[in-house]
PDB file of N, CA and C in Angstrom:
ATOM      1  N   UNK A   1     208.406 -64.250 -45.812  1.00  0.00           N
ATOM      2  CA  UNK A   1     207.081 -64.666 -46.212  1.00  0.00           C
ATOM      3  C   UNK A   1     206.451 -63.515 -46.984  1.00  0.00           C
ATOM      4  N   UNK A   2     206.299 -63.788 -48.065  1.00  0.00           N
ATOM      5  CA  UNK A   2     205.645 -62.613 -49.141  1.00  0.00           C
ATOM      6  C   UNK A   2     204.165 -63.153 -48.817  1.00  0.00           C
ATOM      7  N   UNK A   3     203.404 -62.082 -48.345  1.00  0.00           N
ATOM      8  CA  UNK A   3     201.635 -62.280 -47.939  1.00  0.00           C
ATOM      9  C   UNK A   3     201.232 -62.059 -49.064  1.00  0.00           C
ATOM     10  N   UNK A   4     201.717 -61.773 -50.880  1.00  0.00           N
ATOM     11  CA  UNK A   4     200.861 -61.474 -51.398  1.00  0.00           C
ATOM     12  C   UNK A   4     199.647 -60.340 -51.394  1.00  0.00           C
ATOM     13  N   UNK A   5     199.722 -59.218 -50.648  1.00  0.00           N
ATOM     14  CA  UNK A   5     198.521 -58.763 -50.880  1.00  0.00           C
ATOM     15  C   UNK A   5     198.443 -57.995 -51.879  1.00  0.00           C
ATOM     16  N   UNK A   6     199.325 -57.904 -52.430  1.00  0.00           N
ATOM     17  CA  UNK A   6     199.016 -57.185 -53.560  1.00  0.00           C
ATOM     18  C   UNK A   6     198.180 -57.770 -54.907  1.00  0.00           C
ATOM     19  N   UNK A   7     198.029 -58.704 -54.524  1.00  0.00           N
ATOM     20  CA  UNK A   7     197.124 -59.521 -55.478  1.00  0.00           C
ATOM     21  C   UNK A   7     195.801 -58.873 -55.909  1.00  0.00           C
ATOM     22  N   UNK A   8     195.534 -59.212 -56.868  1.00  0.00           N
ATOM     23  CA  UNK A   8     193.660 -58.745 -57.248  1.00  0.00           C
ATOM     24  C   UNK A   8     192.927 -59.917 -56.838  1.00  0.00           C
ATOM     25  N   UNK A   9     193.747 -61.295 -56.877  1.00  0.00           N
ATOM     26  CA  UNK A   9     193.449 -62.606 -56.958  1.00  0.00           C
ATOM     27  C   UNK A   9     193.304 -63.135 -55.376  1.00  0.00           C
ATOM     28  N   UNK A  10     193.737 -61.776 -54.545  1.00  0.00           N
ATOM     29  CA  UNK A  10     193.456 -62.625 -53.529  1.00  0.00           C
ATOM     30  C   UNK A  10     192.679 -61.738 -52.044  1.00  0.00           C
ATOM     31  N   UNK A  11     191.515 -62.206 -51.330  1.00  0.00           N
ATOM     32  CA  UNK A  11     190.620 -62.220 -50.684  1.00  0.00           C
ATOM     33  C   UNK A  11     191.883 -61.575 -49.919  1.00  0.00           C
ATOM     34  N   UNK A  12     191.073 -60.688 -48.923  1.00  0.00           N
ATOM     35  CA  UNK A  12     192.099 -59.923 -47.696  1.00  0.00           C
ATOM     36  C   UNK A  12     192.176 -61.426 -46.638  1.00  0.00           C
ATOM     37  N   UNK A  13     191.041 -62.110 -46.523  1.00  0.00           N
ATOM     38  CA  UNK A  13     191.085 -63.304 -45.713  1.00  0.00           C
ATOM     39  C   UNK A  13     192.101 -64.351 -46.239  1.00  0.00           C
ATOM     40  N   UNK A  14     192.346 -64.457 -47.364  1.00  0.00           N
ATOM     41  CA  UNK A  14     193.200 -65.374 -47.666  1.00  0.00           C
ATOM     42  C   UNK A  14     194.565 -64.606 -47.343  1.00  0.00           C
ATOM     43  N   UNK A  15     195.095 -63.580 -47.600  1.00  0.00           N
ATOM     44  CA  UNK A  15     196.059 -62.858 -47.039  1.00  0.00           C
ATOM     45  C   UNK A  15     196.515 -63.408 -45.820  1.00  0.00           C
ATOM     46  N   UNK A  16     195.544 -63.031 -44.837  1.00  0.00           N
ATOM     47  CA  UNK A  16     195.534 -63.671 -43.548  1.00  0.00           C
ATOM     48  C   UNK A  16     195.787 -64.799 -43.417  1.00  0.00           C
ATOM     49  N   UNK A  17     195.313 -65.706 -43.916  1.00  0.00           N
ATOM     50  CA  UNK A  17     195.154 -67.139 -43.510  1.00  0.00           C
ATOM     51  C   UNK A  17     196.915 -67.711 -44.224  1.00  0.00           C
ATOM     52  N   UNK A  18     197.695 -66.815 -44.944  1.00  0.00           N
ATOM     53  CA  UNK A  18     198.678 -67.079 -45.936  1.00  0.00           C
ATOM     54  C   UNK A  18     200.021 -67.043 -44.677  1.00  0.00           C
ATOM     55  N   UNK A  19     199.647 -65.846 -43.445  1.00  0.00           N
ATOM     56  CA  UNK A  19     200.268 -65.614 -42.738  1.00  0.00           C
ATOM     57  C   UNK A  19     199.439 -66.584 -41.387  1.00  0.00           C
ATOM     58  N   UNK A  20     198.836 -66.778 -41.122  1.00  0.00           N
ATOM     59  CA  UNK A  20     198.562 -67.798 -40.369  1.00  0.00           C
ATOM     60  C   UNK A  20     199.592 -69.259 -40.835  1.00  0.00           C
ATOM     61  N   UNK A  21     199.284 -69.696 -41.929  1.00  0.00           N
ATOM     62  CA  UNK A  21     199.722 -71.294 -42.524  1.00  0.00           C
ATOM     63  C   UNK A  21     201.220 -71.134 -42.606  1.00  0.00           C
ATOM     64  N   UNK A  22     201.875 -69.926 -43.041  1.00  0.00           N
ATOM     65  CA  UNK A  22     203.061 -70.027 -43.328  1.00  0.00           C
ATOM     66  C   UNK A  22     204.504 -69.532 -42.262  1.00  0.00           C
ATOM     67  N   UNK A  23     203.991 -68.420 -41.515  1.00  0.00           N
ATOM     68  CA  UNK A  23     204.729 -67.915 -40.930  1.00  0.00           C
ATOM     69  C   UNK A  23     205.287 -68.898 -39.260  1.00  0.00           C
ATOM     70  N   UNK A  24     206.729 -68.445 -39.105  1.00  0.00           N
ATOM     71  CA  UNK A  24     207.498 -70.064 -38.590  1.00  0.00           C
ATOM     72  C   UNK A  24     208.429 -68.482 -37.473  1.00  0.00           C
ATOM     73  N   UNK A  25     209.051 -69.213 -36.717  1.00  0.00           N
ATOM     74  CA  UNK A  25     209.850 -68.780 -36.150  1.00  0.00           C
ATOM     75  C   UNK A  25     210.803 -67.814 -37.027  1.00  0.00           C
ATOM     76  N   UNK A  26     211.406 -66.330 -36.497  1.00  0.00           N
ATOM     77  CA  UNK A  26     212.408 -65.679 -37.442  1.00  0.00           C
ATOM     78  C   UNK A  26     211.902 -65.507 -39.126  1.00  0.00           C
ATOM     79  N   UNK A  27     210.676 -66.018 -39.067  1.00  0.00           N
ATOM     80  CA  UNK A  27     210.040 -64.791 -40.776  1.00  0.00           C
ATOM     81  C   UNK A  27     210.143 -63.690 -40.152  1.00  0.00           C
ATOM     82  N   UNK A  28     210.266 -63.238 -41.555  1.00  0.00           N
ATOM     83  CA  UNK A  28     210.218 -62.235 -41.950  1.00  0.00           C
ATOM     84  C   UNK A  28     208.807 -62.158 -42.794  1.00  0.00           C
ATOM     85  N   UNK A  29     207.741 -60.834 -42.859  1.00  0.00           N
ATOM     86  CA  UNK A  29     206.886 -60.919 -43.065  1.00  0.00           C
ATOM     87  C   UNK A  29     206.690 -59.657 -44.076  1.00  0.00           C
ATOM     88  N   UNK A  30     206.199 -59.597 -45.615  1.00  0.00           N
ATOM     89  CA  UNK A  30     206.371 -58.605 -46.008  1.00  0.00           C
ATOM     90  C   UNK A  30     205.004 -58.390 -46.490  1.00  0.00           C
ATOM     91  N   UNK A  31     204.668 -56.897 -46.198  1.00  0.00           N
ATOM     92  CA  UNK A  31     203.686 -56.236 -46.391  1.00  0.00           C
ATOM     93  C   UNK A  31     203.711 -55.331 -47.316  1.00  0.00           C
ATOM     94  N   UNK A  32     202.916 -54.957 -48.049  1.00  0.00           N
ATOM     95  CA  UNK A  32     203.391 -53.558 -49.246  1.00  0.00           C
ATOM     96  C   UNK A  32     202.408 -52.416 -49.104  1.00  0.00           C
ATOM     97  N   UNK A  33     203.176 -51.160 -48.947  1.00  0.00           N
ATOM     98  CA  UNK A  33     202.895 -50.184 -48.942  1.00  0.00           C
ATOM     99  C   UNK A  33     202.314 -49.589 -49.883  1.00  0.00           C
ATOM    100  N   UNK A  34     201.516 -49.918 -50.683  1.00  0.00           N
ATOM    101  CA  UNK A  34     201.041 -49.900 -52.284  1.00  0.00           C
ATOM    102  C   UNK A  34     199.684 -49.503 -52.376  1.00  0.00           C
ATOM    103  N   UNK A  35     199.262 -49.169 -53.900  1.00  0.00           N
ATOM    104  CA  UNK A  35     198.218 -48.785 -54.075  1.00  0.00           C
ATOM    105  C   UNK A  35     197.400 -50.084 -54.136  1.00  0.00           C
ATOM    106  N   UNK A  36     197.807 -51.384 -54.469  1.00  0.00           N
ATOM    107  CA  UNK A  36     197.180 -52.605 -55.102  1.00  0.00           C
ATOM    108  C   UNK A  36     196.938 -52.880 -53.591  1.00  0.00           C
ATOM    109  N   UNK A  37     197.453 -52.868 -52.589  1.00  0.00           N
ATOM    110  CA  UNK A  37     197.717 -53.467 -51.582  1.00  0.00           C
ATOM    111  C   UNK A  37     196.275 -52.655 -51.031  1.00  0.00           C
ATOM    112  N   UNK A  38     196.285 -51.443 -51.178  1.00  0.00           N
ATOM    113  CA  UNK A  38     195.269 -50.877 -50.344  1.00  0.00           C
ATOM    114  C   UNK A  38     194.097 -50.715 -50.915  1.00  0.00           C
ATOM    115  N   UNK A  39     194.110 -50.339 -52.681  1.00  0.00           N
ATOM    116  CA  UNK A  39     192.817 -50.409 -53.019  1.00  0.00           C
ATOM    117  C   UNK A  39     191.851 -52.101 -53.356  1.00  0.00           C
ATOM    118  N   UNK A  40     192.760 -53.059 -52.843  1.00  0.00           N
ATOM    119  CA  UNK A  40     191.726 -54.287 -52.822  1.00  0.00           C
ATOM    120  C   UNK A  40     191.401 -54.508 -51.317  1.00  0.00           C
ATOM    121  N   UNK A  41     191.880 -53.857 -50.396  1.00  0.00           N
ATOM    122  CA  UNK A  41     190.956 -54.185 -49.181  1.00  0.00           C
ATOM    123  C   UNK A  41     192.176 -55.056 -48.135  1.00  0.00           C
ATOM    124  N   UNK A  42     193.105 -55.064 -48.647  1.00  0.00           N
ATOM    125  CA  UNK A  42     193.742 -56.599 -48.195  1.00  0.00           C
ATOM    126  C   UNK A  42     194.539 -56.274 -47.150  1.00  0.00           C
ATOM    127  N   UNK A  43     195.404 -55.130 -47.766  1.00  0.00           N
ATOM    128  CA  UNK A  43     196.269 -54.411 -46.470  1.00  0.00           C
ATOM    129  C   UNK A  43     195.935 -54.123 -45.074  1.00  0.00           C
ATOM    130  N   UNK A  44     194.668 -53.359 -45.072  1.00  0.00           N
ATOM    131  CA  UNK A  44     194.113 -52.835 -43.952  1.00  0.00           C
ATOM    132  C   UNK A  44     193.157 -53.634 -43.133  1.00  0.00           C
ATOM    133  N   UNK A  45     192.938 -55.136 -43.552  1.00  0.00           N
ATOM    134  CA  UNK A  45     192.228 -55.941 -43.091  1.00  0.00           C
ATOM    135  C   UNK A  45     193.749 -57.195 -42.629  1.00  0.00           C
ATOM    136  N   UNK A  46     194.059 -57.514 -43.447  1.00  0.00           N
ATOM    137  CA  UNK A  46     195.488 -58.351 -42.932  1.00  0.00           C
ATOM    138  C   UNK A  46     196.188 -58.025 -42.367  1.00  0.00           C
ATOM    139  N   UNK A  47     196.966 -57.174 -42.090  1.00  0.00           N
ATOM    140  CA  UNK A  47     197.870 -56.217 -41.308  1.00  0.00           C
ATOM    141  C   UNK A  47     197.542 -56.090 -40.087  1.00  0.00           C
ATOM    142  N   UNK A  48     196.453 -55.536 -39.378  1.00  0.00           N
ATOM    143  CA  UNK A  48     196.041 -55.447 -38.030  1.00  0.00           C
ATOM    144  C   UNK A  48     196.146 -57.049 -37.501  1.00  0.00           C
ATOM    145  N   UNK A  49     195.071 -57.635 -38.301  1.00  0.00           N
ATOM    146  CA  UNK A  49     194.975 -58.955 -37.596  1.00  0.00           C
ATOM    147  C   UNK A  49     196.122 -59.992 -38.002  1.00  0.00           C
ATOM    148  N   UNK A  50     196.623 -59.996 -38.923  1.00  0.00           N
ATOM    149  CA  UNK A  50     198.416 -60.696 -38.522  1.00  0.00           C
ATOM    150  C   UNK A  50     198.801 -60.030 -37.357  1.00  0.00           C
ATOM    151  N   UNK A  51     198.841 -59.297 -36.848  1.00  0.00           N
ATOM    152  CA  UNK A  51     199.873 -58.611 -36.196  1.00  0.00           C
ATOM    153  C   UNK A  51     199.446 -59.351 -34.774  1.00  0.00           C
ATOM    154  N   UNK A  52     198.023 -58.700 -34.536  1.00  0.00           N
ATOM    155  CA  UNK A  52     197.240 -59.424 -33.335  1.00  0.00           C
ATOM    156  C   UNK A  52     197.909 -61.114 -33.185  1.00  0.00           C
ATOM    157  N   UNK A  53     197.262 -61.895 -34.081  1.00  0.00           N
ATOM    158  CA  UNK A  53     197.209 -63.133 -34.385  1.00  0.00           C
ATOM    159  C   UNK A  53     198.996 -63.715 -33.802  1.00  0.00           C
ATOM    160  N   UNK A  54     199.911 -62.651 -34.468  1.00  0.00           N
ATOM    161  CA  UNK A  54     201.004 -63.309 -34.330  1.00  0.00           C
ATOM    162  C   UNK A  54     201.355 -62.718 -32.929  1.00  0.00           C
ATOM    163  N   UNK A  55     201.279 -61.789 -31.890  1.00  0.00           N
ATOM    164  CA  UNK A  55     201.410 -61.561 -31.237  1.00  0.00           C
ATOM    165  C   UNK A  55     200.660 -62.800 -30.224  1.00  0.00           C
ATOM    166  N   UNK A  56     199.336 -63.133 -29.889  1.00  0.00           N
ATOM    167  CA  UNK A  56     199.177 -64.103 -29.434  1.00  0.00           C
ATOM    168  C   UNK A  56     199.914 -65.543 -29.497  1.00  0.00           C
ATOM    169  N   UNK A  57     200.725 -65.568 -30.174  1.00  0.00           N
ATOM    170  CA  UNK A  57     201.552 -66.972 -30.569  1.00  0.00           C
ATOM    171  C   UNK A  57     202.623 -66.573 -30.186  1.00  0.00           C
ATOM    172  N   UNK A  58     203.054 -65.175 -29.500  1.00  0.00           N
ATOM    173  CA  UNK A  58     203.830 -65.378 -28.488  1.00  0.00           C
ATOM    174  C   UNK A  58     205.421 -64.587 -29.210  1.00  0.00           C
ATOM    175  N   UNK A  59     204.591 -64.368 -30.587  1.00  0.00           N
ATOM    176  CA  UNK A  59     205.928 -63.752 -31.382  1.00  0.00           C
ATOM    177  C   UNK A  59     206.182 -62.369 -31.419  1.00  0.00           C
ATOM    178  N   UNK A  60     207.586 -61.632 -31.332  1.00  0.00           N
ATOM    179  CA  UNK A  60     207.701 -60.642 -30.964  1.00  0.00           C
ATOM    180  C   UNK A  60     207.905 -59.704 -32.416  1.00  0.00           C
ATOM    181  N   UNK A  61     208.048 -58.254 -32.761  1.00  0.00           N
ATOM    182  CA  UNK A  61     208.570 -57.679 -33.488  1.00  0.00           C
ATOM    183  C   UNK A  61     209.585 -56.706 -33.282  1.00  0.00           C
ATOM    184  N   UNK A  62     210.137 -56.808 -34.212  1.00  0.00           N
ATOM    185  CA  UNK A  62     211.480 -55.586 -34.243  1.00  0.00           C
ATOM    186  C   UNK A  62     211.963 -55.025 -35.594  1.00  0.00           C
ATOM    187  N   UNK A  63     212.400 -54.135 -35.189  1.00  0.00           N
ATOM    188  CA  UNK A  63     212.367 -52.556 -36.349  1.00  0.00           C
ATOM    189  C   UNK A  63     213.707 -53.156 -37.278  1.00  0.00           C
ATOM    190  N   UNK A  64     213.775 -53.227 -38.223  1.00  0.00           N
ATOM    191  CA  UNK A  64     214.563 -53.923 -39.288  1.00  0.00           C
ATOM    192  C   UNK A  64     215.359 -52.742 -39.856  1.00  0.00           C
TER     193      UNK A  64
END
């Protein structure tokens, strides 16, 4: 699941909501370590709360 945040085009909330609607059993979830990623706001606002969000749904993570 590409979250897109690297977008200019896209709201840190829509980020979120991209990983809310899309993410399924065994995604894979990709985040970018980037300047686009961090200077629109999106990274550091999506990232925590995916993580939360998907953790309540019971889903686990592991080091790739």
């Amino acid at each position: 699941l590409v979250t897109r945040d690297y977008s200019k085009r896209m709201r840190p909330e829509q980020v979120l909501n991209n990983v809310k609607r899309y993410a399924r059993n065994s995604s894979i979830i990709t985040f970018h370590d980037s300047l686009k990623s961090w200077n629109n706001g999106n990274l550091q606002y999506a990232l925590p709360r995916s993580i939360e969000f998907l953790k309540e749904e019971g889903y686990e993570f592991k080091v790739l």
